[in-house]
N, C-alpha and C. Protein backbone atom coordinates (compact mmCIF):
# COMPACT_ATOMS: atom_id res chain seq x y z
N UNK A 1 149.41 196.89 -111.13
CA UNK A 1 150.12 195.67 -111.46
C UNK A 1 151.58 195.83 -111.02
N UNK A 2 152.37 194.94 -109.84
CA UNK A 2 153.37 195.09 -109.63
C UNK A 2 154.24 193.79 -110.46
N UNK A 3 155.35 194.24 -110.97
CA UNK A 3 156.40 193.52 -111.57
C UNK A 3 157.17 192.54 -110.92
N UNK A 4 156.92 191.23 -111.35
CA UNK A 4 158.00 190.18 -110.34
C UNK A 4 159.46 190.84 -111.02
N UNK A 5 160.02 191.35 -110.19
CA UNK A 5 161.20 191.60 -110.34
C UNK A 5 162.31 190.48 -110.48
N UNK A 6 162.39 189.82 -109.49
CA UNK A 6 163.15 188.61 -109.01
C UNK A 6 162.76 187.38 -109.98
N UNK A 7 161.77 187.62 -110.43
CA UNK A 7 161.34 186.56 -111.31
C UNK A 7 162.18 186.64 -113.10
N UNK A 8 161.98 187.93 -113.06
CA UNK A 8 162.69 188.28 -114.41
C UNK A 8 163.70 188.63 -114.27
N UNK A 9 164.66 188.72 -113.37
CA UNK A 9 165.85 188.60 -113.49
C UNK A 9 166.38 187.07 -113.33
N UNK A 10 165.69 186.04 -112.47
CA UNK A 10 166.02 185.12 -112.76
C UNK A 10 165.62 184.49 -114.52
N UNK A 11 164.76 184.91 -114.78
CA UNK A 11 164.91 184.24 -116.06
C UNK A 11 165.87 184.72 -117.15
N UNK A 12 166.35 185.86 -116.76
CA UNK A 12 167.37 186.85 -117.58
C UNK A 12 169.12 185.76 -117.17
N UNK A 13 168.97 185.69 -116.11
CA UNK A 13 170.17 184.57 -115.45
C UNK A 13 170.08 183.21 -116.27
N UNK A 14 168.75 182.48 -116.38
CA UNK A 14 169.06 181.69 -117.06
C UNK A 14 169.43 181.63 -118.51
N UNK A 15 168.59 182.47 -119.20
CA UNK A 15 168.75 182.28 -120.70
C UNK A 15 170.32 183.00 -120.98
N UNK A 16 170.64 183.43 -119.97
CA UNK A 16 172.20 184.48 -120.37
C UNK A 16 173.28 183.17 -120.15
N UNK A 17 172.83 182.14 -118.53
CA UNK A 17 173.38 181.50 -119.06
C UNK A 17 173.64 180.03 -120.32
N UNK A 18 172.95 179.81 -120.97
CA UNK A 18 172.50 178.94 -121.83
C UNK A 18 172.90 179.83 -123.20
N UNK A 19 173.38 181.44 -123.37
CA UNK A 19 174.18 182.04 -124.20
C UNK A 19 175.40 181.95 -124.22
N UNK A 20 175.51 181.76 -122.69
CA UNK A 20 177.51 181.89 -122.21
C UNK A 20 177.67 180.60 -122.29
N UNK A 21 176.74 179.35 -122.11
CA UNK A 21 177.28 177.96 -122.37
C UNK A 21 177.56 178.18 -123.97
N UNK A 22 177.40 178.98 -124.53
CA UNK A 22 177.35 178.30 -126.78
C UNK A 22 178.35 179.39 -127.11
N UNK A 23 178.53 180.07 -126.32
CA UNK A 23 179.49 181.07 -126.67
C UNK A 23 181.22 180.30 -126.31
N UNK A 24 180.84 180.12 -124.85
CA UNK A 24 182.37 179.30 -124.73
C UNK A 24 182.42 177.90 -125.18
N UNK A 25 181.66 177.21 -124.83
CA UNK A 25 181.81 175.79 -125.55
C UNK A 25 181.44 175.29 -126.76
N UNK A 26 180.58 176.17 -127.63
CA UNK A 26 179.82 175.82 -128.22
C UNK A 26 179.10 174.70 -128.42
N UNK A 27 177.88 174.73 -126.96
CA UNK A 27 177.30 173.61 -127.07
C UNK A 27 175.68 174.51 -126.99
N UNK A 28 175.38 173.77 -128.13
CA UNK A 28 173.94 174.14 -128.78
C UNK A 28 172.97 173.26 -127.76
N UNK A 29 173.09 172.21 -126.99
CA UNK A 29 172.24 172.09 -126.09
C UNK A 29 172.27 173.29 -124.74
N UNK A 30 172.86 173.49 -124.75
CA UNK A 30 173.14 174.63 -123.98
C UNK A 30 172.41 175.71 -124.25
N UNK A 31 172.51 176.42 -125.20
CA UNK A 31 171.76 177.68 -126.03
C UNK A 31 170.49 177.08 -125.83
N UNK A 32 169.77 175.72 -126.34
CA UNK A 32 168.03 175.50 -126.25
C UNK A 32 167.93 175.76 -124.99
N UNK A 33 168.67 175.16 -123.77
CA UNK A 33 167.76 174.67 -123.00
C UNK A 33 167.62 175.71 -122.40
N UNK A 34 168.82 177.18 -122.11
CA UNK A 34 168.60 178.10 -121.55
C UNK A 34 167.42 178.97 -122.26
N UNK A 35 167.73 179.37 -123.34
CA UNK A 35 166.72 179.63 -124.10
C UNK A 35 165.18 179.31 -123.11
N UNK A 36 165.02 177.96 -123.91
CA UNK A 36 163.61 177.40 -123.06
C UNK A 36 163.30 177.99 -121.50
N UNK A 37 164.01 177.38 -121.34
CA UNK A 37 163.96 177.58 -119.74
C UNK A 37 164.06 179.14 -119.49
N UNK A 38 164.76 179.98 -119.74
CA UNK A 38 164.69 181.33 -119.61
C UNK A 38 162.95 182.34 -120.34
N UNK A 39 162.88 181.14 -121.36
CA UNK A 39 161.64 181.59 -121.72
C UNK A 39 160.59 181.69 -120.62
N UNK A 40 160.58 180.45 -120.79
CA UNK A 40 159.26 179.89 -119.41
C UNK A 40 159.19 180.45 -118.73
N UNK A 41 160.67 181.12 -117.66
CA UNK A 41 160.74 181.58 -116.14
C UNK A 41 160.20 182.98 -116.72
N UNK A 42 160.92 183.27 -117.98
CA UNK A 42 159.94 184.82 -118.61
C UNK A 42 158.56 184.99 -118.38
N UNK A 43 157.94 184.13 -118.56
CA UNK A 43 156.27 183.95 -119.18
C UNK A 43 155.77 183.63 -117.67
N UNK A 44 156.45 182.55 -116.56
CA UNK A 44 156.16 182.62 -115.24
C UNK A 44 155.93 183.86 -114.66
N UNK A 45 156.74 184.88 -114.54
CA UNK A 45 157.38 186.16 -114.11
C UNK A 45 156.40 187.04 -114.63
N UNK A 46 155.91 187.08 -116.06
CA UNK A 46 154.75 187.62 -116.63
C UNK A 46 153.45 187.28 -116.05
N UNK A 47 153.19 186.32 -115.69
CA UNK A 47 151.93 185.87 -115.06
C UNK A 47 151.27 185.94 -113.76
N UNK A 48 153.00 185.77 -113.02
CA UNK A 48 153.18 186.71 -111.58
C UNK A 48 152.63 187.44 -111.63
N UNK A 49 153.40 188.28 -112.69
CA UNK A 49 152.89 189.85 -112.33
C UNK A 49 151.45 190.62 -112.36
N UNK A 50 150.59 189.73 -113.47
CA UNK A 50 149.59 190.33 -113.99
C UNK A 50 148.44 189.11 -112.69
N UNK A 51 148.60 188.53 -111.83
CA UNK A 51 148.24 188.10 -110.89
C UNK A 51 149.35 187.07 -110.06
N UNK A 52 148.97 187.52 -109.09
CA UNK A 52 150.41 186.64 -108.37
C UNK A 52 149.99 185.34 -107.46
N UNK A 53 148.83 184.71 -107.97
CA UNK A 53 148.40 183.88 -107.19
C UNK A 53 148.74 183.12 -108.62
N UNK A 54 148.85 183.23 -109.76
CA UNK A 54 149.44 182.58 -111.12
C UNK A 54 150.54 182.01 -110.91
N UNK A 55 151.36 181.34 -110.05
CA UNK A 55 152.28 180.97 -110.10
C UNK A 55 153.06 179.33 -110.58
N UNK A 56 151.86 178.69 -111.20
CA UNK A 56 152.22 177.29 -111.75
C UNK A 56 153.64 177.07 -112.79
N UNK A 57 153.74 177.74 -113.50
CA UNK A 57 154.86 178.00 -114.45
C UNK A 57 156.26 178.32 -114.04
N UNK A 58 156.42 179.51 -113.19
CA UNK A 58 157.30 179.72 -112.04
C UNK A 58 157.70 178.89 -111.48
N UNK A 59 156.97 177.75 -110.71
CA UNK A 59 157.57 177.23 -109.88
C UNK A 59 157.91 175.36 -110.62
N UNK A 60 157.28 175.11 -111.37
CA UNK A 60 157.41 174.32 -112.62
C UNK A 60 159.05 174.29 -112.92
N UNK A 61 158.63 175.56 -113.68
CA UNK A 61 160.45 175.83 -114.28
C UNK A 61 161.27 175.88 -112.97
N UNK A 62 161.19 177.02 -112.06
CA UNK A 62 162.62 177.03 -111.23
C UNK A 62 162.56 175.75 -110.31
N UNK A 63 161.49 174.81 -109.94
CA UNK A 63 161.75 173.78 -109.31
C UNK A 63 162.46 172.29 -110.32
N UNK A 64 161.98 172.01 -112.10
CA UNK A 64 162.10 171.50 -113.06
C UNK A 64 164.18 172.03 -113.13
N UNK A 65 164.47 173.25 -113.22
CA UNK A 65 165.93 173.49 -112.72
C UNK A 65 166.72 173.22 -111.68
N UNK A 66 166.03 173.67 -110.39
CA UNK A 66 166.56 173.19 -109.06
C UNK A 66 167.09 171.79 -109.47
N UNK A 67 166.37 170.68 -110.04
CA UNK A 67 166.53 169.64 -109.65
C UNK A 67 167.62 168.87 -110.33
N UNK A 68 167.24 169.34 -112.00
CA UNK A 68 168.36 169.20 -113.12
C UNK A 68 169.88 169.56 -112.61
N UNK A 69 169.66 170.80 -112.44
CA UNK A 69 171.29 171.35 -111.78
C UNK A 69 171.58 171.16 -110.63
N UNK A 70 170.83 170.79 -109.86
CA UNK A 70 171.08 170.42 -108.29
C UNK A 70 171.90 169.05 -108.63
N UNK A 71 171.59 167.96 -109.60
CA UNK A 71 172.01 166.53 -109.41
C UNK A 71 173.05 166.86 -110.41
N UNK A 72 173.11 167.79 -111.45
CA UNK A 72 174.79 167.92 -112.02
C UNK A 72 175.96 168.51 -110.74
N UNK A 73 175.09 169.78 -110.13
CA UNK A 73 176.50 170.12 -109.49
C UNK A 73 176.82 169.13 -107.86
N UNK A 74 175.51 168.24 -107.91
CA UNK A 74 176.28 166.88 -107.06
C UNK A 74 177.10 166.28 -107.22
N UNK A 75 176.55 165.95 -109.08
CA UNK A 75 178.14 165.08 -109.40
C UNK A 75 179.44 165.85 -109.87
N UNK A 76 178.99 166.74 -110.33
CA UNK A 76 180.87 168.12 -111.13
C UNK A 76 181.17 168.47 -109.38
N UNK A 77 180.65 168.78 -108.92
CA UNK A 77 180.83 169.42 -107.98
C UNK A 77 181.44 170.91 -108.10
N UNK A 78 180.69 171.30 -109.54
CA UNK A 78 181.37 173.11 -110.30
C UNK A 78 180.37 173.33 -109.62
N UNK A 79 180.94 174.57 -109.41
CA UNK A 79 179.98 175.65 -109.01
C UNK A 79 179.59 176.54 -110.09
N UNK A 80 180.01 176.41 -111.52
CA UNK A 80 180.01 177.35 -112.39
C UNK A 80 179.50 176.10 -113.57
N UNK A 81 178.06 175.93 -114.39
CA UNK A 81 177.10 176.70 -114.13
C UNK A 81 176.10 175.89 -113.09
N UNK A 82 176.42 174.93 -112.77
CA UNK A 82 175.38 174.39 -112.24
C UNK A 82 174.67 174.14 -111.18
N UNK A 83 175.88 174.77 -109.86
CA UNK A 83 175.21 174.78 -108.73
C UNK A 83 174.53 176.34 -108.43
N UNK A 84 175.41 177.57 -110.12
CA UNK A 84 174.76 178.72 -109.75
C UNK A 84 172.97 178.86 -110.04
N UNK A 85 172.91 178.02 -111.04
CA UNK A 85 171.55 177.67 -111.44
C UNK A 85 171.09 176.91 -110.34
N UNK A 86 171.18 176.15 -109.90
CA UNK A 86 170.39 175.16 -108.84
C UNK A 86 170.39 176.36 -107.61
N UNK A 87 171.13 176.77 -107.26
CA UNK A 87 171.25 177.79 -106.16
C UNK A 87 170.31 178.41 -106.08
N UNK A 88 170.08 179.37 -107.55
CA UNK A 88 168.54 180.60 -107.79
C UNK A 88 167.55 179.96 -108.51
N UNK A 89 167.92 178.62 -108.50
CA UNK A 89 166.42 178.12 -108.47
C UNK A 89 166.32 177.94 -107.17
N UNK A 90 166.64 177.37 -106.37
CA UNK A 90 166.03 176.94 -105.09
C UNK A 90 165.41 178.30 -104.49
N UNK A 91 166.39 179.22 -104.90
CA UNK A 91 165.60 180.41 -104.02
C UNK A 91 164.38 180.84 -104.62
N UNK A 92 164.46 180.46 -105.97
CA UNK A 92 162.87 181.05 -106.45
C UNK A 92 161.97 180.19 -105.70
N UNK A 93 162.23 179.13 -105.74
CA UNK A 93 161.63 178.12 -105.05
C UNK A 93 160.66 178.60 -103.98
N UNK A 94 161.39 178.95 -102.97
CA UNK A 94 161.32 179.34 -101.97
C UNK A 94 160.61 180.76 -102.10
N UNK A 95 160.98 181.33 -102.74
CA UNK A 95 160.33 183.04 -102.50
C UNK A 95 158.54 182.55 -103.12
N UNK A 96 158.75 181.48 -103.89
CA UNK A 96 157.01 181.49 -104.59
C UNK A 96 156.69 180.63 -103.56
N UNK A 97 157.22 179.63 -102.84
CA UNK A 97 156.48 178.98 -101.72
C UNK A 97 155.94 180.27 -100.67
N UNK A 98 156.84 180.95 -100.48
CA UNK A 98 156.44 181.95 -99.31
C UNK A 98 155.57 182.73 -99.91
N UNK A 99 155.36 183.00 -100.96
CA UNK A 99 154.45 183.93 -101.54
C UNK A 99 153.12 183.17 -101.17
N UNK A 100 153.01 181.49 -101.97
CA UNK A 100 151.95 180.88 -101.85
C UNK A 100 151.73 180.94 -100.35
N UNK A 101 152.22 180.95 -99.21
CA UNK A 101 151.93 180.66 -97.57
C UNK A 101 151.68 181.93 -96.92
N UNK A 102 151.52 183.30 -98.43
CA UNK A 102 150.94 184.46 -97.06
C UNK A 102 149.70 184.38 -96.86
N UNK A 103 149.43 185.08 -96.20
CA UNK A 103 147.83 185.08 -96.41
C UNK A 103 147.59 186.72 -97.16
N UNK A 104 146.69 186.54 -98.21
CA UNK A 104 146.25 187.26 -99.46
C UNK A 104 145.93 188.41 -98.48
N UNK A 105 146.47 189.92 -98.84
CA UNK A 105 146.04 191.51 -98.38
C UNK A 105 144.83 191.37 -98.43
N UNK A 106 144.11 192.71 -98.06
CA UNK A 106 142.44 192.85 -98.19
C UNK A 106 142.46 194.17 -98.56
N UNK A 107 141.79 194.06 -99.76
CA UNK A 107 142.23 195.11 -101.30
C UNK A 107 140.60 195.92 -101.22
């Protein structure tokens, strides 16, 4: 069983940031949603791992983010948190698309 690495550190990115949103602002929507969302990309990343053709949840959440933070840091135009979140979502994005487009080893 190999470990999505990239998977759980992105979910470690999100829920850390959805800690650092309630810590400096104290905004408790902030704390759920990272929370949540850091959960999920957790439990994605878990499912990866224990088969990696499992990837519905993964790409759910980091595409369900991409899109959220992609259309905030359109309009803030911050880069801090929202285009950093939209950013590593897109790349998860992308790394589980490419995952889905290899063609499967012969085990």
């Amino acid at each position: 069983m190999s470990v999505d690495w990239a998977g759980c550190g992105y979910a470690a990115l999100v829920a850390t940031g959805g800690v650092v949103g309630y810590v400096k602002a104290g905004s408790v929507p902030s704390l759920a949603a990272g929370l949540l969302f850091g959960g999920l990309a957790g439990f994605g990343a878990y499912q990866i791992s224990r088969d990696p053709k499992n990837v519905w949840v993964s790409l759910a959440t980091s595409g369900t983010l991409a899109a959220i933070m992609g259309q905030r840091f359109y309009r803030s135009r911050k880069f801090m948190p929202p285009g950093l979140i939209a950013g590593a979502s897109l790349l998860m994005v992308a790394k589980i698309g490419t995952g889905m487009l290899q063609k499967p080893s012969e085990s």
